[in-house]
Structure formats: C-alpha cells, structure tokens
N, C-alpha and C. Protein backbone atom coordinates (compact mmCIF):
# COMPACT_ATOMS: atom_id res chain seq x y z
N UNK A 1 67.58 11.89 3.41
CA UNK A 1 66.45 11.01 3.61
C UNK A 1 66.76 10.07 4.79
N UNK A 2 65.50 10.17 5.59
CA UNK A 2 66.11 9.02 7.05
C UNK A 2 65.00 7.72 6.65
N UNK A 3 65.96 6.63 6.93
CA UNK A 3 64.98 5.08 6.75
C UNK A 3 64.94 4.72 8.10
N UNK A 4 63.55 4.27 8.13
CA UNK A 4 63.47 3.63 9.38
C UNK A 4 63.28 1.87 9.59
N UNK A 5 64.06 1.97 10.66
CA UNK A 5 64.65 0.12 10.62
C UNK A 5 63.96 -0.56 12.21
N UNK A 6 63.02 -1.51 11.50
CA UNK A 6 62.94 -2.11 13.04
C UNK A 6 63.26 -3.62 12.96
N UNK A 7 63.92 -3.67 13.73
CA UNK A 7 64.62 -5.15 13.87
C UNK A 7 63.78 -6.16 14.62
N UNK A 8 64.05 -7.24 14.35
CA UNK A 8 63.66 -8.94 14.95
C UNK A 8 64.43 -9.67 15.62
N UNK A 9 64.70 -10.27 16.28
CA UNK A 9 65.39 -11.07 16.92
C UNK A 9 65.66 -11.68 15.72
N UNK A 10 65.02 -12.38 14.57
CA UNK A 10 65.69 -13.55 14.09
C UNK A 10 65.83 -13.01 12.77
N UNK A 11 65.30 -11.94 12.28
CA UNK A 11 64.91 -11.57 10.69
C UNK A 11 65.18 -9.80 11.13
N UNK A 12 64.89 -8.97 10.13
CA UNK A 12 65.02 -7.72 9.63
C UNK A 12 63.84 -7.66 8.94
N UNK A 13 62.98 -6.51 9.74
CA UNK A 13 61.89 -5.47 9.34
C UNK A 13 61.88 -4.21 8.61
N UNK A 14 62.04 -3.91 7.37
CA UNK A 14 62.78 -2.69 7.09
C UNK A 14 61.17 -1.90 6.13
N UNK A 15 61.51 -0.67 6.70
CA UNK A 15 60.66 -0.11 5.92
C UNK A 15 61.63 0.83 4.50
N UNK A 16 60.96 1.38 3.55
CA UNK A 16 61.93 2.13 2.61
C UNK A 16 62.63 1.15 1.95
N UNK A 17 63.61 1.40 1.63
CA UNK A 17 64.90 0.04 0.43
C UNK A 17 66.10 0.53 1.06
N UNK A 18 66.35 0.78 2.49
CA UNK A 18 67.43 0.52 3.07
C UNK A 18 67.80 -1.28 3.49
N UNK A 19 68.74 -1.88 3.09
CA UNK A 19 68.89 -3.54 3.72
C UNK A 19 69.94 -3.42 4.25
N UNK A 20 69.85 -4.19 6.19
CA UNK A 20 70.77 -3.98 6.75
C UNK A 20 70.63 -6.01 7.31
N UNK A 21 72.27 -5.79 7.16
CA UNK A 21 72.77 -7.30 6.88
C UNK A 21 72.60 -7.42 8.78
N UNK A 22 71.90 -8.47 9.28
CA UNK A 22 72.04 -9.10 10.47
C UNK A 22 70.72 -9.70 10.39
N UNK A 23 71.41 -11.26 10.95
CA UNK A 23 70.86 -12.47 11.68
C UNK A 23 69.61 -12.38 12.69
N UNK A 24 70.44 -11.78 13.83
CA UNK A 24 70.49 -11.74 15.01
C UNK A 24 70.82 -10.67 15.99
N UNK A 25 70.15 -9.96 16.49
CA UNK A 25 70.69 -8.81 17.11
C UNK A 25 72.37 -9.08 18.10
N UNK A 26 71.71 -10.04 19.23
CA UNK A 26 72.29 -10.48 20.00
C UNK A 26 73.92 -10.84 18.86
N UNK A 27 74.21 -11.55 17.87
CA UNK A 27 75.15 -11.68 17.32
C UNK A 27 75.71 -10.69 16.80
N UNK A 28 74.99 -9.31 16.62
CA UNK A 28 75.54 -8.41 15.69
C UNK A 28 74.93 -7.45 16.72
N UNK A 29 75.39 -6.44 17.52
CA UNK A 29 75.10 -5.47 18.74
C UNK A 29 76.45 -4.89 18.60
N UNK A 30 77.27 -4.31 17.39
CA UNK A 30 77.67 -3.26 16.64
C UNK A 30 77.37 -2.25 15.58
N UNK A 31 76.67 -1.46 15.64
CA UNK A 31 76.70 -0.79 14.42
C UNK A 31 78.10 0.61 14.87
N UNK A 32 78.19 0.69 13.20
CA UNK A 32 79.98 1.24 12.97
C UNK A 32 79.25 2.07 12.01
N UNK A 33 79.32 3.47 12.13
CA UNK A 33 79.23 4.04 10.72
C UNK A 33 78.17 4.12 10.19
N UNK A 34 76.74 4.88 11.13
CA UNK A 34 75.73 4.19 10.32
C UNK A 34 74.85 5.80 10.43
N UNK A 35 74.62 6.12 9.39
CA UNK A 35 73.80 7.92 9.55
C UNK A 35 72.43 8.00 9.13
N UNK A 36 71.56 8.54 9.41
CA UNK A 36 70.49 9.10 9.11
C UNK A 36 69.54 8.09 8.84
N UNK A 37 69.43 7.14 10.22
CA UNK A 37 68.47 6.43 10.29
C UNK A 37 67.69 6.66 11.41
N UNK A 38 66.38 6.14 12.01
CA UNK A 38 65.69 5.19 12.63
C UNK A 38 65.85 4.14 13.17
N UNK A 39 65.94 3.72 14.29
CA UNK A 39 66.49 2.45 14.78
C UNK A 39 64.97 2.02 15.86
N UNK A 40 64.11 1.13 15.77
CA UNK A 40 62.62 1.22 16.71
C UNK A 40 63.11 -0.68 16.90
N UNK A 41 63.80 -1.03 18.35
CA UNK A 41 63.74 -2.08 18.51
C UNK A 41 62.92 -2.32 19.19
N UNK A 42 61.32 -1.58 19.85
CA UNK A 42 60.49 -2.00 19.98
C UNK A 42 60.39 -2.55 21.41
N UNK A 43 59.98 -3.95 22.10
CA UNK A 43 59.89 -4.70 22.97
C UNK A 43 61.02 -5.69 22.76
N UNK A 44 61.65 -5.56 21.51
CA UNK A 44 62.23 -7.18 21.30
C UNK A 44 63.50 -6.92 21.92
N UNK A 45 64.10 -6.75 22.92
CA UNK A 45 65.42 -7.10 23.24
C UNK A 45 65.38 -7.13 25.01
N UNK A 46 66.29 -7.70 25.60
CA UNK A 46 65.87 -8.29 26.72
C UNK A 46 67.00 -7.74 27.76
N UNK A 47 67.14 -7.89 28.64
CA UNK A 47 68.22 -7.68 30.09
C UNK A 47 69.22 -8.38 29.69
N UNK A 48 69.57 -9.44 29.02
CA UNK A 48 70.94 -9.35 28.20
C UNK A 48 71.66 -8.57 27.35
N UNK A 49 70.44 -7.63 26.78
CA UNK A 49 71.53 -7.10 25.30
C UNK A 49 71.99 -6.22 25.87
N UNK A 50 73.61 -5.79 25.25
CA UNK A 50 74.10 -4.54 25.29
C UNK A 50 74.18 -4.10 24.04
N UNK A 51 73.84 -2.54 23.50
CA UNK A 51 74.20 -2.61 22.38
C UNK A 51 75.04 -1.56 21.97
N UNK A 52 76.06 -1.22 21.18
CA UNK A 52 77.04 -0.47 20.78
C UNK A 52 77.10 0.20 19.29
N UNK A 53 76.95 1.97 19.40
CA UNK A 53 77.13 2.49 18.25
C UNK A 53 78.38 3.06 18.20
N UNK A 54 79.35 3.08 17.30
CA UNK A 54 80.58 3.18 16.85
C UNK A 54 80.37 4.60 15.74
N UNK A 55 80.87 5.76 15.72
CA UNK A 55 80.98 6.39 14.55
C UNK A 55 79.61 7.07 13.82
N UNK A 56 78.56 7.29 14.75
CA UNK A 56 76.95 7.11 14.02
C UNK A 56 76.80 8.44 14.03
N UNK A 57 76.38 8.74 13.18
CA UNK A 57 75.69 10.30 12.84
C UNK A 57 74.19 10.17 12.38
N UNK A 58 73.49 11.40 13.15
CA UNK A 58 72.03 11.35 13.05
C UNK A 58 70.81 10.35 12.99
N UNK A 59 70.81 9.92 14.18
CA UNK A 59 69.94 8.51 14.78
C UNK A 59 69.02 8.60 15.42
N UNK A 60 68.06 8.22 14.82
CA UNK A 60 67.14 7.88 16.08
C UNK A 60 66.79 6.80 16.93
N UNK A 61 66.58 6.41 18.10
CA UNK A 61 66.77 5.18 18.44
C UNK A 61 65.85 4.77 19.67
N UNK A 62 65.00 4.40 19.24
CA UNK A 62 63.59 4.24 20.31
C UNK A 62 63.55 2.11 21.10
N UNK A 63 63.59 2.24 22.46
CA UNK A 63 63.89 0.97 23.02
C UNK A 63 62.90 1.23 24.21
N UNK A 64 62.26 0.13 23.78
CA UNK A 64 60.68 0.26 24.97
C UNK A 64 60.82 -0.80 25.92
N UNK A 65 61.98 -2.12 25.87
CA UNK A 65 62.56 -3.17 26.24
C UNK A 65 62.92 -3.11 27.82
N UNK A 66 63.30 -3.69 28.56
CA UNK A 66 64.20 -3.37 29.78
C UNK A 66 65.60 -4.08 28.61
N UNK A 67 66.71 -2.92 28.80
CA UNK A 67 68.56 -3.96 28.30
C UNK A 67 69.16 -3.31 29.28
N UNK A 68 70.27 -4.02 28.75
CA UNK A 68 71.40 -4.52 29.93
C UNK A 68 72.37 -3.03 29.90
N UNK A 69 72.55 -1.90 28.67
CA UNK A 69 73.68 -1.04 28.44
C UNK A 69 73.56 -0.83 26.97
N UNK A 70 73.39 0.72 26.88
CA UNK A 70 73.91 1.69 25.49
C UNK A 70 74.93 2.16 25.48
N UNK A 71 76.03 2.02 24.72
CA UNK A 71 77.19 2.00 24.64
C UNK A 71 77.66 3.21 23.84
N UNK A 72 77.76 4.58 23.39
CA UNK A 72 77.70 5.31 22.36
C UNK A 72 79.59 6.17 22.08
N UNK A 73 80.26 5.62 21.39
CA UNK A 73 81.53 6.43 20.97
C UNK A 73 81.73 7.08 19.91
N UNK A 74 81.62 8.43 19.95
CA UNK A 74 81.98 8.95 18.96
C UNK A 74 81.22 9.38 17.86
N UNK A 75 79.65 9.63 18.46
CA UNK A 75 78.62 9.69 17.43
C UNK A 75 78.05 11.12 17.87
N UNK A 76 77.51 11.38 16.59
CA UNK A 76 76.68 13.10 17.15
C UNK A 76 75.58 13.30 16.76
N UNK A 77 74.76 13.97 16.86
CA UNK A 77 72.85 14.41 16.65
C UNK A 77 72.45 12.94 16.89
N UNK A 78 72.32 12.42 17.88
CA UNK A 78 71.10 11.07 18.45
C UNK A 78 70.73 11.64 19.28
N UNK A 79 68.99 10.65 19.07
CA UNK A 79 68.54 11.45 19.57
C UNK A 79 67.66 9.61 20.43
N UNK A 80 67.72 9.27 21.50
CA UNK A 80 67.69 7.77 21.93
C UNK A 80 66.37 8.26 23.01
N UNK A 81 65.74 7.14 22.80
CA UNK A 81 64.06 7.16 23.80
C UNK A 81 64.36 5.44 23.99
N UNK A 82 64.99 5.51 25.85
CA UNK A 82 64.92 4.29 26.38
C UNK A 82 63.91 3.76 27.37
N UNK A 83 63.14 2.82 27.49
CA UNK A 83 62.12 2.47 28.95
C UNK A 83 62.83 2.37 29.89
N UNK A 84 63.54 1.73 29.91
CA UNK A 84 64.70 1.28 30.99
C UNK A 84 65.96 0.30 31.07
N UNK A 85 66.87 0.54 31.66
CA UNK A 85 68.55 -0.16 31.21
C UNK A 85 68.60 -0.27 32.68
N UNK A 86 68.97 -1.38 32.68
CA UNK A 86 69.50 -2.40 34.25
C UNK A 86 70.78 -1.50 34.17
N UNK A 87 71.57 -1.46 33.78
CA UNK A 87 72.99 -0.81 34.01
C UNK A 87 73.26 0.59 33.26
N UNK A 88 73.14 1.06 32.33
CA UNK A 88 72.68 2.72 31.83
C UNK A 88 73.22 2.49 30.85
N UNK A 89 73.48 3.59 30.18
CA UNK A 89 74.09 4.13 29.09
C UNK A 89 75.29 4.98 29.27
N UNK A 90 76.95 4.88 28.26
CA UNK A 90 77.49 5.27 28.17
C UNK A 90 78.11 5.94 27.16
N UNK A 91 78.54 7.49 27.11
CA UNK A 91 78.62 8.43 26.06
C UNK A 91 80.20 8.23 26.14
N UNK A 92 80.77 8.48 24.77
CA UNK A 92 82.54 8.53 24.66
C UNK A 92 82.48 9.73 23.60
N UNK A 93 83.47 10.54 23.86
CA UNK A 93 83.46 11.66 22.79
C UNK A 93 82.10 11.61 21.42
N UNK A 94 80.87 11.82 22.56
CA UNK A 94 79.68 12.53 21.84
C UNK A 94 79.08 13.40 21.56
N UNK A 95 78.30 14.01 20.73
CA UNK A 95 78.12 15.65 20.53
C UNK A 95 76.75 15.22 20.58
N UNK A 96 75.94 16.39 20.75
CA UNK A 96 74.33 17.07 20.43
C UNK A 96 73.86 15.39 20.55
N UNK A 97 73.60 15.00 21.88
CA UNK A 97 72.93 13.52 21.97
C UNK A 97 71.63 14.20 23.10
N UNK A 98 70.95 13.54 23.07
CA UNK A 98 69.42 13.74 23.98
C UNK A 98 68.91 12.48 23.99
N UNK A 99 68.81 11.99 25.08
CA UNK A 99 68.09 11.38 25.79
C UNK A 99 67.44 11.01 26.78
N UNK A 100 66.27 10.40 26.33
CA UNK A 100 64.54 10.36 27.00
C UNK A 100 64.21 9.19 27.62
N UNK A 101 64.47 9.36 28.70
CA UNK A 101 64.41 8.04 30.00
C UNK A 101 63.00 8.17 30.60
N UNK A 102 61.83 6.88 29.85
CA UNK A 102 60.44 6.80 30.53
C UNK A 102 60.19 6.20 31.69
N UNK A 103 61.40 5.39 32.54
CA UNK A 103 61.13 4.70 33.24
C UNK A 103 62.69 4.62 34.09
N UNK A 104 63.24 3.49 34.94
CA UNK A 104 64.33 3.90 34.99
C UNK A 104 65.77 3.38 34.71
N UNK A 105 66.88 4.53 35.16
CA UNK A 105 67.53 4.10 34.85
C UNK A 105 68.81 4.13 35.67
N UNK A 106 70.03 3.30 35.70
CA UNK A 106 70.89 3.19 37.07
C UNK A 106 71.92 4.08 36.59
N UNK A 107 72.42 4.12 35.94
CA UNK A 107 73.56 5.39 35.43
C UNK A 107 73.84 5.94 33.83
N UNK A 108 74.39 7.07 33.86
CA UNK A 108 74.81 7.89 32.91
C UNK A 108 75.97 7.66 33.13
N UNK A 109 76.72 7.34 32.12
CA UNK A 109 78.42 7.85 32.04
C UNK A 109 78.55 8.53 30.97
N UNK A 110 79.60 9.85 30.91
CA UNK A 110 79.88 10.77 30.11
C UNK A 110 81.06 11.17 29.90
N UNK A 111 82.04 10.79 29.12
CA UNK A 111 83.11 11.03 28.76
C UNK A 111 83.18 11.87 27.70
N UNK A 112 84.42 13.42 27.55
CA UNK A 112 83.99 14.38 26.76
C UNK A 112 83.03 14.19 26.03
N UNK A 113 81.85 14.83 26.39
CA UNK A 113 80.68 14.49 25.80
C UNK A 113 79.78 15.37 25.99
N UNK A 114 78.64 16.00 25.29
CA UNK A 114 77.77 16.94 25.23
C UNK A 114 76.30 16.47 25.39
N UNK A 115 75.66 16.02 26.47
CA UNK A 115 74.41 15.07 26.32
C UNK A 115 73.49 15.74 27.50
N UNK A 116 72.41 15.73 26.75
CA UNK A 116 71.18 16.29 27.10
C UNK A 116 70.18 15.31 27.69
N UNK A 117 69.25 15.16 28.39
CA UNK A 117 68.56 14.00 29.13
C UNK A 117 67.21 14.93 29.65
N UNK A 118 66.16 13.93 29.08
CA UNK A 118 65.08 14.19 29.75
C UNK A 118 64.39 13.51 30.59
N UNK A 119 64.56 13.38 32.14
CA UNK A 119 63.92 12.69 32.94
C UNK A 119 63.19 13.02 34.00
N UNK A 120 62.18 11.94 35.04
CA UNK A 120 61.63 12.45 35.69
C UNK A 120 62.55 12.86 36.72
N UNK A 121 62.09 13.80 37.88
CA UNK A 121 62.95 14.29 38.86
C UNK A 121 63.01 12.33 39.85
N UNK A 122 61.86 12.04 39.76
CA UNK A 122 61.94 10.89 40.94
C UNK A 122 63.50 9.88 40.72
N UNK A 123 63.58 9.70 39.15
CA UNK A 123 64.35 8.65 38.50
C UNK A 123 65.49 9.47 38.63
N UNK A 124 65.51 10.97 38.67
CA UNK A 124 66.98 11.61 38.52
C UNK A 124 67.79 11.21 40.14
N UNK A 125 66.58 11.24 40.92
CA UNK A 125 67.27 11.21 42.18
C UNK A 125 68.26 10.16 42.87
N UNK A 126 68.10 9.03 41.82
CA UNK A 126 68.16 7.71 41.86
C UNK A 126 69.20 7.33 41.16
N UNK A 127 69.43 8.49 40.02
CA UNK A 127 70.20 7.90 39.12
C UNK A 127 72.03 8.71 39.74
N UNK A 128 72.71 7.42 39.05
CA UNK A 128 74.21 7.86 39.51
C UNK A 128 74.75 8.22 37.82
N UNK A 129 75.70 9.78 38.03
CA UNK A 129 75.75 10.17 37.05
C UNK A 129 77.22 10.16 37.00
N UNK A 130 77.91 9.70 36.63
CA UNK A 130 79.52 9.96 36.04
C UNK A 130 79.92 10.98 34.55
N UNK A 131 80.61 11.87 34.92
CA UNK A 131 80.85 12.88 33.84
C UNK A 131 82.72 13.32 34.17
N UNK A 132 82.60 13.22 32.89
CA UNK A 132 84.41 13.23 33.17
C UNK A 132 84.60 14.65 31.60
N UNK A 133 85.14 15.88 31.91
CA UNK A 133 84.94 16.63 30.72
C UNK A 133 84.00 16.87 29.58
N UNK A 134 83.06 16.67 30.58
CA UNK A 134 81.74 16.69 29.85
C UNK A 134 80.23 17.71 30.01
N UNK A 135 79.56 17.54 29.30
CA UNK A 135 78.87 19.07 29.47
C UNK A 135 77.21 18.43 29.56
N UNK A 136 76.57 18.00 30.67
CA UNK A 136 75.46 17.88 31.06
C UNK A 136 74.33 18.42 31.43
N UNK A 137 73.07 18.38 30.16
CA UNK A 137 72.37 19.28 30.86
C UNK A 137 70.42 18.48 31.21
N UNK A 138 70.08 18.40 32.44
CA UNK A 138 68.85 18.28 32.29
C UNK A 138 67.84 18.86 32.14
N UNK A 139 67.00 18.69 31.11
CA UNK A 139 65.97 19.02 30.30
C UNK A 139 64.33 18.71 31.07
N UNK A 140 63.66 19.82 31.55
CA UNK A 140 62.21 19.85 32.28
C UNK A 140 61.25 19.12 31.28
C-alpha cells in the first residue's frame, strides 16, 4: 500500500493513517529509510531547500517549487517530477530512478547509478551532466 504525504512548511498534510514526525521541512530535509510512499511538496519549498533521501525504496516525489538540490544515496524504484533546481540533483549508488524535469535544470550527477530522465532537448542542451560508473539513459 503507498500513502501519500504532502507536507507544509509549518504542519504535516497527510492523507491515509501514515504520521510522519516533522516540524519543519527546512529543519528536517532527511528522510532515512522511508518506502512506498508519495512525497507532493507542491509549491511550498523555496531556492534554499536542499533535500536528502538516505536508504528509500519506492517513492514518488513530485516538486513544482524552484530548490536549491536533490540529494539521492542509495535508494531504488523513484520515480521524482521536478519544475526546476538552481543547482540539480545528485544520484549515489541508485537503481531504477526516473526523472521528469518540466522546466530547468543545471546538473545531473551520477555516481554508480542507473537513472533515467525525461527532458526537453532545449533544457538537455544546457544541462551539465556528471556520470562516474554509471548508466544514463534519456527518455523521448
């Protein structure tokens, strides 16, 4: 069963009877260990946040926001829909990840990592891609 979680800056929106303990995004921009959710932060996070998944299995993770950096180590089947990241997103020993860039974005980093990306050609041209033992593929 997947719960879907949309967060607040100051409170927690939860649909289903999943309860996930945080304040504050900005104070808590770790999740460790967290599977078979929904993650819809919506508009609410800003060109400051970075945020970091640790250990995550089967995620979804939708960010319509401009942020600062997705951070991803060690997680497999996500599946992330970003608007746009001032500085990009970075994969660390990740499996079966896909992600859907609507707008743009300044880099990919990929460390042994298996990640799939769907973007426009204009934003690809633009974008700087770092891959270090890693298996990249873009998606039409």
């Amino acid at each position: 069963m997947v719960n879907e979680i949309t967060l607040m800056l100051n409170h927690t929106i939860l649909s289903n009877t999943l309860v996930l303990c945080t304040k504050n995004i900005r104070e808590n921009n770790v999740f460790c260990n967290t599977s078979d959710q929904i993650f819809n932060f919506k508009n609410l996070l800003t060109m400051k946040d970075t945020i970091i998944w640790k250990n995550c299995n089967n995620l979804k993770i939708k960010i319509k926001s401009k942020i600062n950096k997705m951070i991803f180590e060690n997680c497999n089947n996500i599946i992330i829909q970003v608007q746009e990241a001032v500085c990009g997103v970075e994969f660390n020993k990740c499996n079966n990840v896909k992600i859907i860039i609507k707008d743009n974005i300044n880099c990919i980093e990929s460390y042994k990592s298996h990640i799939s990306f769907l973007i426009k050609q204009k934003t690809f041209d633009k974008l700087k891609l770092i891959s270090e033992k890693s298996h990249l593929i873009k998606l039409n």
